[in-house]
N, C-alpha and C. Protein backbone atom coordinates (compact mmCIF):
# COMPACT_ATOMS: atom_id res chain seq x y z
N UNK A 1 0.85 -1.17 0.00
CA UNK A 1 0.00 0.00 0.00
C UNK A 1 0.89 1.23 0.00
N UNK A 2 0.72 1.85 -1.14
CA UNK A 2 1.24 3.48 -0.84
C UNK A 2 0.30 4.00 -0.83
N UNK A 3 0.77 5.18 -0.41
CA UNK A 3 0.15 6.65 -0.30
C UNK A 3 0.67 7.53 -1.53
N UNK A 4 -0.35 8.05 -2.20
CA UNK A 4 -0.09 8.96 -3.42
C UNK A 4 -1.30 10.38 -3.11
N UNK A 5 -0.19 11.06 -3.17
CA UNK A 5 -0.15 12.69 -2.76
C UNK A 5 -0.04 13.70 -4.04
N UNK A 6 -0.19 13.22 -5.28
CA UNK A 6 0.11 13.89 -6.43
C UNK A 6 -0.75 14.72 -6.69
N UNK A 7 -2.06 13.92 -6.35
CA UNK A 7 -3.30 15.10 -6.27
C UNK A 7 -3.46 16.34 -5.76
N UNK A 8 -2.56 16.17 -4.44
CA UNK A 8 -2.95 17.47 -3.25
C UNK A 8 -1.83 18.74 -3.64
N UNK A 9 -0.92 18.03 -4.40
CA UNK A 9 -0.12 18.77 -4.64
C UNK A 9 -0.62 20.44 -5.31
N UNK A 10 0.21 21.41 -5.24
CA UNK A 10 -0.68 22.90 -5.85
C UNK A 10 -1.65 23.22 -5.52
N UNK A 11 -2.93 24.12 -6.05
CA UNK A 11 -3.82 24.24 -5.90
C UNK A 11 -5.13 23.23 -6.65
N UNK A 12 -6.08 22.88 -5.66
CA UNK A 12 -6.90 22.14 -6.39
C UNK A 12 -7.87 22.60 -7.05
N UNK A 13 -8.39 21.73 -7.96
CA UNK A 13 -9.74 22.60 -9.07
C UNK A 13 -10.42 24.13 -8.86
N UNK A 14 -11.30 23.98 -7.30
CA UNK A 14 -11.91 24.90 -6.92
C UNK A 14 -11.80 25.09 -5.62
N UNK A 15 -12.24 25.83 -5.22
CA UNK A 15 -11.77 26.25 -3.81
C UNK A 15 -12.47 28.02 -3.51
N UNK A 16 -13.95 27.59 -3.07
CA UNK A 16 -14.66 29.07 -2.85
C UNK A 16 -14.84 29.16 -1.53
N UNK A 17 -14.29 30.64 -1.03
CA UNK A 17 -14.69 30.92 0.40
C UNK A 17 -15.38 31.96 0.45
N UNK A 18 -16.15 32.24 1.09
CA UNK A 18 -16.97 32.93 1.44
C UNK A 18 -17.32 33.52 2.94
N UNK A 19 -16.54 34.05 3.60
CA UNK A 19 -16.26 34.53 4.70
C UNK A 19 -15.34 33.06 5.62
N UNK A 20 -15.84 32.56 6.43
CA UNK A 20 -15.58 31.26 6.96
C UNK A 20 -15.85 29.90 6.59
N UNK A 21 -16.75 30.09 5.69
CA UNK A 21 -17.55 29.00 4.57
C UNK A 21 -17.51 28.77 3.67
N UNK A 22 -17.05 27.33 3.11
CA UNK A 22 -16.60 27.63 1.88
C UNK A 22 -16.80 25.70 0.89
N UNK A 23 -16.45 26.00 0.01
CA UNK A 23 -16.62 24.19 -0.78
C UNK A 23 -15.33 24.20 -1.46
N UNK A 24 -14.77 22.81 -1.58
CA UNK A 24 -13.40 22.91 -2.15
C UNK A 24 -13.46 21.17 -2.68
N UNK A 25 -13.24 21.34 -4.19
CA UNK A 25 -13.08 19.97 -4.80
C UNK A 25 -11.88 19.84 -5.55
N UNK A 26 -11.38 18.42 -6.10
CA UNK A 26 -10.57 18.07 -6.74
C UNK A 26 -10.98 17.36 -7.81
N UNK A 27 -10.50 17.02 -8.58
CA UNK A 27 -10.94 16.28 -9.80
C UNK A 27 -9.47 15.27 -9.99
N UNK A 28 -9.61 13.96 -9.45
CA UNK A 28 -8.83 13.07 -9.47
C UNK A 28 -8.70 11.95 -10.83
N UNK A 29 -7.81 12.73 -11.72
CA UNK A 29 -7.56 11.57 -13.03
C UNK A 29 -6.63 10.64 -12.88
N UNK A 30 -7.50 9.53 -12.92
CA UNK A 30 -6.36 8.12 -12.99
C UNK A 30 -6.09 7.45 -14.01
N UNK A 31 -6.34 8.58 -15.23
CA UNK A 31 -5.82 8.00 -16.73
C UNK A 31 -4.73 8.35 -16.64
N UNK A 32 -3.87 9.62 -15.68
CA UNK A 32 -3.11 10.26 -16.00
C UNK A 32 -1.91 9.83 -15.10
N UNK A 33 -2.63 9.73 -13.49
CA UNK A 33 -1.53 9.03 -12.38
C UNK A 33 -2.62 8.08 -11.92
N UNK A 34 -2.42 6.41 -12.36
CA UNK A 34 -2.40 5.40 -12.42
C UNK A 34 -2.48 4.98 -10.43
N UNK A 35 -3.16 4.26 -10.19
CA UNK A 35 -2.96 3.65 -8.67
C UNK A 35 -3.53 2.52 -8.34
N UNK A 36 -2.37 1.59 -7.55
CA UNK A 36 -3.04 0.41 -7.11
C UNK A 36 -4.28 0.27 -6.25
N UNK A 37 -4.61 -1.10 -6.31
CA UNK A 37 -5.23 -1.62 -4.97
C UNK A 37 -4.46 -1.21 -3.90
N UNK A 38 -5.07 -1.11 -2.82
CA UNK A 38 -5.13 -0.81 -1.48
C UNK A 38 -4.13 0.58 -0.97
N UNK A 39 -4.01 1.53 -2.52
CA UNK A 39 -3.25 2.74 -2.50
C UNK A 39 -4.08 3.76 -1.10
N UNK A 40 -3.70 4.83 -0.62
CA UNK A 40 -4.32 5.65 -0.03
C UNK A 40 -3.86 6.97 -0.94
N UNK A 41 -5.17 7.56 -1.98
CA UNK A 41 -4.80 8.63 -2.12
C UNK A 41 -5.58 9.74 -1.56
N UNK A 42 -4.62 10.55 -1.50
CA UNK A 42 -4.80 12.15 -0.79
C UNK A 42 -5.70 12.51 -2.30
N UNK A 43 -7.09 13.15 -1.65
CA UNK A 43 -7.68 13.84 -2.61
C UNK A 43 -7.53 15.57 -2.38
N UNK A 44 -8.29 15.90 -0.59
CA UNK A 44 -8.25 17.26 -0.40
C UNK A 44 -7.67 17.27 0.46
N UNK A 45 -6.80 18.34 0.81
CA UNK A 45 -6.19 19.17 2.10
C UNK A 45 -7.27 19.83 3.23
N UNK A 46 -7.00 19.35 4.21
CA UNK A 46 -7.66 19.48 5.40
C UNK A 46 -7.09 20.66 6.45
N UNK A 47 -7.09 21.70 6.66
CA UNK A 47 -6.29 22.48 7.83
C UNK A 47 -6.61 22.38 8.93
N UNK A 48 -6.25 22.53 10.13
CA UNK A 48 -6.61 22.36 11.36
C UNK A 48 -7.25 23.83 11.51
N UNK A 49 -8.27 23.15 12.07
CA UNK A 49 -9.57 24.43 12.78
C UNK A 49 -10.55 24.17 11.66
N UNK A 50 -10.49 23.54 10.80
CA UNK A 50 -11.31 23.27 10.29
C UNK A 50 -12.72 22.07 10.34
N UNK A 51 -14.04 22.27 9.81
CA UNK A 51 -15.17 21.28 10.36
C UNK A 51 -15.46 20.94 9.14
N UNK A 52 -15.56 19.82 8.81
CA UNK A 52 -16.21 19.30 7.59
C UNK A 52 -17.51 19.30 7.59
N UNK A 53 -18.18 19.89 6.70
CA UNK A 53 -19.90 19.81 6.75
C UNK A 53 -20.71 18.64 6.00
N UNK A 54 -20.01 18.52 4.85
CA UNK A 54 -21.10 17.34 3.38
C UNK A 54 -19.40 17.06 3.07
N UNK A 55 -19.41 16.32 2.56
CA UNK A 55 -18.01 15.45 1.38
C UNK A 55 -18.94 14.35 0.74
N UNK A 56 -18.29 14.38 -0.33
CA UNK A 56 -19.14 12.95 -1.16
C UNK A 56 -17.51 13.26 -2.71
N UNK A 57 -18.49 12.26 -3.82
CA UNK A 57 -17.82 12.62 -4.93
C UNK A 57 -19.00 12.12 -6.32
N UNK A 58 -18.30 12.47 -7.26
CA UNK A 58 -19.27 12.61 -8.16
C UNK A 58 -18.47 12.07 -9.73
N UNK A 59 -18.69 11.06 -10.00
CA UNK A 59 -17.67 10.77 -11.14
C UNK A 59 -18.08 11.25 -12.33
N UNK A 60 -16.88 11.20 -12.75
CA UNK A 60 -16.73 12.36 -14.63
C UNK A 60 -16.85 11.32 -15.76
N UNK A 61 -15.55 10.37 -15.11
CA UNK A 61 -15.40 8.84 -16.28
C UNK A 61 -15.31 7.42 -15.42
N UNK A 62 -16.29 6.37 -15.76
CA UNK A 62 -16.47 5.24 -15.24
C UNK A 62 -14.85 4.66 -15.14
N UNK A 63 -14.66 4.03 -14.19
CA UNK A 63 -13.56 3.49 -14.80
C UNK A 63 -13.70 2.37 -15.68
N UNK A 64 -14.37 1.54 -15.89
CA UNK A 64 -14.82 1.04 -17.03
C UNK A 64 -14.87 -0.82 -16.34
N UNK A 65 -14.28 -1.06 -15.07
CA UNK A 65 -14.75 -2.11 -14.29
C UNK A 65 -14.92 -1.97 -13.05
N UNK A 66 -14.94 -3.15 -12.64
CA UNK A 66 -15.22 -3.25 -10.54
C UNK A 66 -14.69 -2.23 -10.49
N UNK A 67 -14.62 -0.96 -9.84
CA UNK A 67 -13.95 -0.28 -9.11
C UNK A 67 -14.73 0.82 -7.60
N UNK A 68 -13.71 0.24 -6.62
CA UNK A 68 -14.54 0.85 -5.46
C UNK A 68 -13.52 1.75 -4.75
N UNK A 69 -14.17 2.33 -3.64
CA UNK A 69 -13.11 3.33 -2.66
C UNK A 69 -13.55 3.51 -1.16
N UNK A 70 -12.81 3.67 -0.39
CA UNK A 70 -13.43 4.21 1.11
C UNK A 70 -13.52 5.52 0.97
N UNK A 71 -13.55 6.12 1.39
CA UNK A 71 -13.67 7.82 1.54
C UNK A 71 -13.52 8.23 3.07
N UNK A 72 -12.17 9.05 3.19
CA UNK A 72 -12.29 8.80 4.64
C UNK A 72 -11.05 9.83 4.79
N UNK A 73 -10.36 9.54 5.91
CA UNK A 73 -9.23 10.45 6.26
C UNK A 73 -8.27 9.68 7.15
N UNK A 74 -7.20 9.98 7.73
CA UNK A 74 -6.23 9.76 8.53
C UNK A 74 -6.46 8.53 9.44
N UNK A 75 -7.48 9.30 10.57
CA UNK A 75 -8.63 8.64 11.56
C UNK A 75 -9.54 6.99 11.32
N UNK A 76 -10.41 7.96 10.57
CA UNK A 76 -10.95 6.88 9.80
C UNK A 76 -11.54 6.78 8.31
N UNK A 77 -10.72 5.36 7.48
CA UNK A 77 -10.52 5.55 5.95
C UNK A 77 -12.07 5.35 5.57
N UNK A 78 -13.21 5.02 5.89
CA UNK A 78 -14.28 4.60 5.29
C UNK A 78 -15.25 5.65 6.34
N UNK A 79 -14.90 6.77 7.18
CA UNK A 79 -15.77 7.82 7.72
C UNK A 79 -17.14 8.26 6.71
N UNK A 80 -16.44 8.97 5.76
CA UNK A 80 -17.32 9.40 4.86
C UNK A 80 -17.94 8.57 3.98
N UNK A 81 -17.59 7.24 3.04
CA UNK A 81 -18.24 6.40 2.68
C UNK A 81 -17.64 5.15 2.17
N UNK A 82 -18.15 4.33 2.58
CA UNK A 82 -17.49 2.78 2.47
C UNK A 82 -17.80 2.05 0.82
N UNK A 83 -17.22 1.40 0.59
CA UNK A 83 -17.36 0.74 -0.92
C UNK A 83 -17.63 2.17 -1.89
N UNK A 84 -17.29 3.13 -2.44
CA UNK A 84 -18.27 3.93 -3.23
C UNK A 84 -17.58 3.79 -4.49
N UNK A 85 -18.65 3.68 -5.13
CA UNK A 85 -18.44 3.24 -6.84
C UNK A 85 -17.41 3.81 -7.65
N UNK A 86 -16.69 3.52 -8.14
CA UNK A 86 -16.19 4.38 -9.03
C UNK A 86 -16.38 4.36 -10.38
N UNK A 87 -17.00 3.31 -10.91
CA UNK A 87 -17.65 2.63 -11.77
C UNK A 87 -19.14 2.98 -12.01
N UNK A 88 -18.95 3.76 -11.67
CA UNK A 88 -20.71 4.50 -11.79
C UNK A 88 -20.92 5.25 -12.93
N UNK A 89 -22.55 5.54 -13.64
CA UNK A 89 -22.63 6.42 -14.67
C UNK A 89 -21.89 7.85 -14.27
N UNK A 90 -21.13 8.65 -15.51
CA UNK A 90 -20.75 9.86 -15.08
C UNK A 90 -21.99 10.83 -14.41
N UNK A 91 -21.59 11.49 -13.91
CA UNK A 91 -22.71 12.72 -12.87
C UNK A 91 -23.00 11.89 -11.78
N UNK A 92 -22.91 10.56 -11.12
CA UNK A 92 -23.29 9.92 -9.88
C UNK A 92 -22.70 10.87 -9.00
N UNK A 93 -23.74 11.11 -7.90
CA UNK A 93 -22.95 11.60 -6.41
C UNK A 93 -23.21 11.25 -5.75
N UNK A 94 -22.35 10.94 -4.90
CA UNK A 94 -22.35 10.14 -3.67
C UNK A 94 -21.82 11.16 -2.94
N UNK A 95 -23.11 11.28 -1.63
CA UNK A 95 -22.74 12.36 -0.43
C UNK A 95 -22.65 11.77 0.73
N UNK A 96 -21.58 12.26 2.08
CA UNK A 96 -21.59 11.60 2.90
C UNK A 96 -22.06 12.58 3.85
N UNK A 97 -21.75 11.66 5.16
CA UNK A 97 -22.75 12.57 6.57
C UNK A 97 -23.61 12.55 6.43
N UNK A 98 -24.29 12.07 5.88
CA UNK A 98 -26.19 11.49 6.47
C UNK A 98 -25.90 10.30 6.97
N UNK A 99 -25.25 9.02 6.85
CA UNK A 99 -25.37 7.59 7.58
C UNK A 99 -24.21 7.40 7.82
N UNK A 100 -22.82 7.73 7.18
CA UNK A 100 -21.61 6.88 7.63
C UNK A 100 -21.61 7.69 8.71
N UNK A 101 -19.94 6.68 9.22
CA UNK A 101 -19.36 7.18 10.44
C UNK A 101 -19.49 8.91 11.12
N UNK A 102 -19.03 9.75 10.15
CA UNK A 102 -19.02 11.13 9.96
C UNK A 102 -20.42 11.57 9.92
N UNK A 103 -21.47 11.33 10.75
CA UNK A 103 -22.88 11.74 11.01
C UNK A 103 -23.13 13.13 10.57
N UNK A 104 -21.88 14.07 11.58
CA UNK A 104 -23.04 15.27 11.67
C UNK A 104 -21.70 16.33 11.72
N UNK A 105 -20.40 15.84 10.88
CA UNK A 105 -19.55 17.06 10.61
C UNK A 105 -18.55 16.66 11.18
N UNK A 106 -17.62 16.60 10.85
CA UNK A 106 -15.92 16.47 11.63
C UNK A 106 -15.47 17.51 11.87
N UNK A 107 -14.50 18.01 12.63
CA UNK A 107 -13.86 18.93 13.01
C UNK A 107 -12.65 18.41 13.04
N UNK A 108 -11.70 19.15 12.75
CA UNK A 108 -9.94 18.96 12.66
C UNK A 108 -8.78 19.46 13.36
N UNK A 109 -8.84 19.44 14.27
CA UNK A 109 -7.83 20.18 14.85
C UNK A 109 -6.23 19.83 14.81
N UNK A 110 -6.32 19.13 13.78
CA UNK A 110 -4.87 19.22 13.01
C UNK A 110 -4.69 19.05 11.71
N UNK A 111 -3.89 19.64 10.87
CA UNK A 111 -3.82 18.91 9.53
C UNK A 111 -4.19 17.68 9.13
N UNK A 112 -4.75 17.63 7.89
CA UNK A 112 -5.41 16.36 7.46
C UNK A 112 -5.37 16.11 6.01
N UNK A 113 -5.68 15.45 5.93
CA UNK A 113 -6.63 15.40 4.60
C UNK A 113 -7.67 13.90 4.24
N UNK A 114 -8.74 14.44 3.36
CA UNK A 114 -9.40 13.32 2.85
C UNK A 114 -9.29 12.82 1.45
N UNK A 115 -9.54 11.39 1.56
CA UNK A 115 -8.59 9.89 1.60
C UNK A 115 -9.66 9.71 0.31
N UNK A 116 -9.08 8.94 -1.06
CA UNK A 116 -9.87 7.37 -1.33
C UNK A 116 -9.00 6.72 -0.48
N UNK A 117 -9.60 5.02 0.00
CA UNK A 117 -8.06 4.34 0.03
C UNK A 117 -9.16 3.28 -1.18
N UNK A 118 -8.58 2.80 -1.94
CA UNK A 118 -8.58 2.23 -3.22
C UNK A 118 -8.86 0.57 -2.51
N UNK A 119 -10.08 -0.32 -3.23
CA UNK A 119 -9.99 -1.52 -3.43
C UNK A 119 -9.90 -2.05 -4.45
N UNK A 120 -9.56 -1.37 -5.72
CA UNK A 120 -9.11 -1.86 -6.85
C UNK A 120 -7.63 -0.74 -7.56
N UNK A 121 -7.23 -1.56 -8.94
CA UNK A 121 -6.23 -0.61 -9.40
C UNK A 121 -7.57 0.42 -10.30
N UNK A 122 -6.81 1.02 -10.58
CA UNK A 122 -7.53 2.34 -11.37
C UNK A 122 -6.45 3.09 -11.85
N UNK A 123 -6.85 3.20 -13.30
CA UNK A 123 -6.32 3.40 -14.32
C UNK A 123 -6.92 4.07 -15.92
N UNK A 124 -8.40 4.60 -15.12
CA UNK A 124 -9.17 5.11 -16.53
C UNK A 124 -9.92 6.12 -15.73
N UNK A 125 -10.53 6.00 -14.75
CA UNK A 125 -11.58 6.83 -13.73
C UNK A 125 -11.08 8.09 -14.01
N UNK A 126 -12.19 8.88 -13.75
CA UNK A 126 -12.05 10.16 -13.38
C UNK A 126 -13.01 10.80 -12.45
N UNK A 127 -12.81 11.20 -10.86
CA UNK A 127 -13.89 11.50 -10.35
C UNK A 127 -13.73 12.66 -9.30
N UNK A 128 -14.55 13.42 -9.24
CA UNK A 128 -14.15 14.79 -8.42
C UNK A 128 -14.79 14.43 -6.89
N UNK A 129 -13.49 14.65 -5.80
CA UNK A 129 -13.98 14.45 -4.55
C UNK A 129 -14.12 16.18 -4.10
N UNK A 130 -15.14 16.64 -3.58
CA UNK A 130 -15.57 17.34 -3.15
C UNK A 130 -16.23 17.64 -1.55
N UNK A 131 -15.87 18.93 -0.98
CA UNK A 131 -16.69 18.96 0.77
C UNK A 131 -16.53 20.53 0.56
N UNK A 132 -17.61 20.58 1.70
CA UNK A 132 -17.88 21.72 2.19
C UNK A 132 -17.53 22.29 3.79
N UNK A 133 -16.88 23.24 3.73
CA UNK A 133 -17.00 23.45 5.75
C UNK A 133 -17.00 24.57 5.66
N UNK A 134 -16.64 24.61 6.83
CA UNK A 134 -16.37 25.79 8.00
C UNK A 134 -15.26 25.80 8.67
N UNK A 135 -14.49 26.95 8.75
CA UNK A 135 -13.51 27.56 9.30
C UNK A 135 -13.09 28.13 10.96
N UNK A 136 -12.96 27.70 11.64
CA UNK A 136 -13.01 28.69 13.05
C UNK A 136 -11.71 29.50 12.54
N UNK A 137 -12.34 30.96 12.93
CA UNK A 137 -12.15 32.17 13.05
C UNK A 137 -10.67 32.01 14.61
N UNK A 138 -10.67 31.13 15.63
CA UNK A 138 -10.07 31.34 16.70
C UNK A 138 -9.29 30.05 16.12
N UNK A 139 -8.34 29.47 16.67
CA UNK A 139 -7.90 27.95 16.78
C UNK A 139 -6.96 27.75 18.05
């Protein structure tokens, strides 16, 4: 199992704030950087003082077989959502914090970030992980 960080690297896709509030996605191509089974990749950067509100993701390109993911972070890899398709029609979204682990918002009080960790290789997918939070103003 590695960890692949290529994603987090620079700035990601979008990233709107709006006083303390804000949504920030990535768009993770694995036509381009390739990853095994049981990889952990870094999708978004997490700062400390920060609360996660919604995370999910929403795929662009099927990967074209089986392909699944946890969605999760540091803590815990399947928080936000366990098995999620990656193999799904493009536009699927999958949102978390209504039933997984991550009920009703995480909070961070240290650097982070959120996770696929990969149960297959992937090598065609394309899918944007996306969340929304909130900022404390104090830390």
């Amino acid at each position: 199992m590695a960890t692949v960080n290529d994603f987090v690297k620079g700035v990601q896709g979008h990233q709107v704030q709006q006083g303390l509030v804000g949504y920030m996605s990535n768009i993770l191509d694995f036509s381009v950087t390739n990853a095994a089974s049981s990889d952990v990749v870094e999708a978004l950067p997490v700062t400390s003082g920060t609360t996660i509100l919604s995370c999910g993701t929403r795929i662009i390109t099927a990967e074209g077989g089986t392909a699944t993911a946890d969605l999760g972070d540091g803590t815990d890899p399947n928080g936000y959502g366990d098995a999620v398709d990656l193999n799904a029609a493009a536009n699927t979204i999958e949102k978390a914090l209504e039933a997984d682990a991550y009920g009703v918002g995480v909070y961070y009080s240290a650097d982070d970030t959120i996770d696929l960790t990969l149960d297959h290789a992937l090598d065609a997918g394309k899918v944007e992980v996306w969340a929304t939070y909130a900022r404390s103003a104090v830390k």
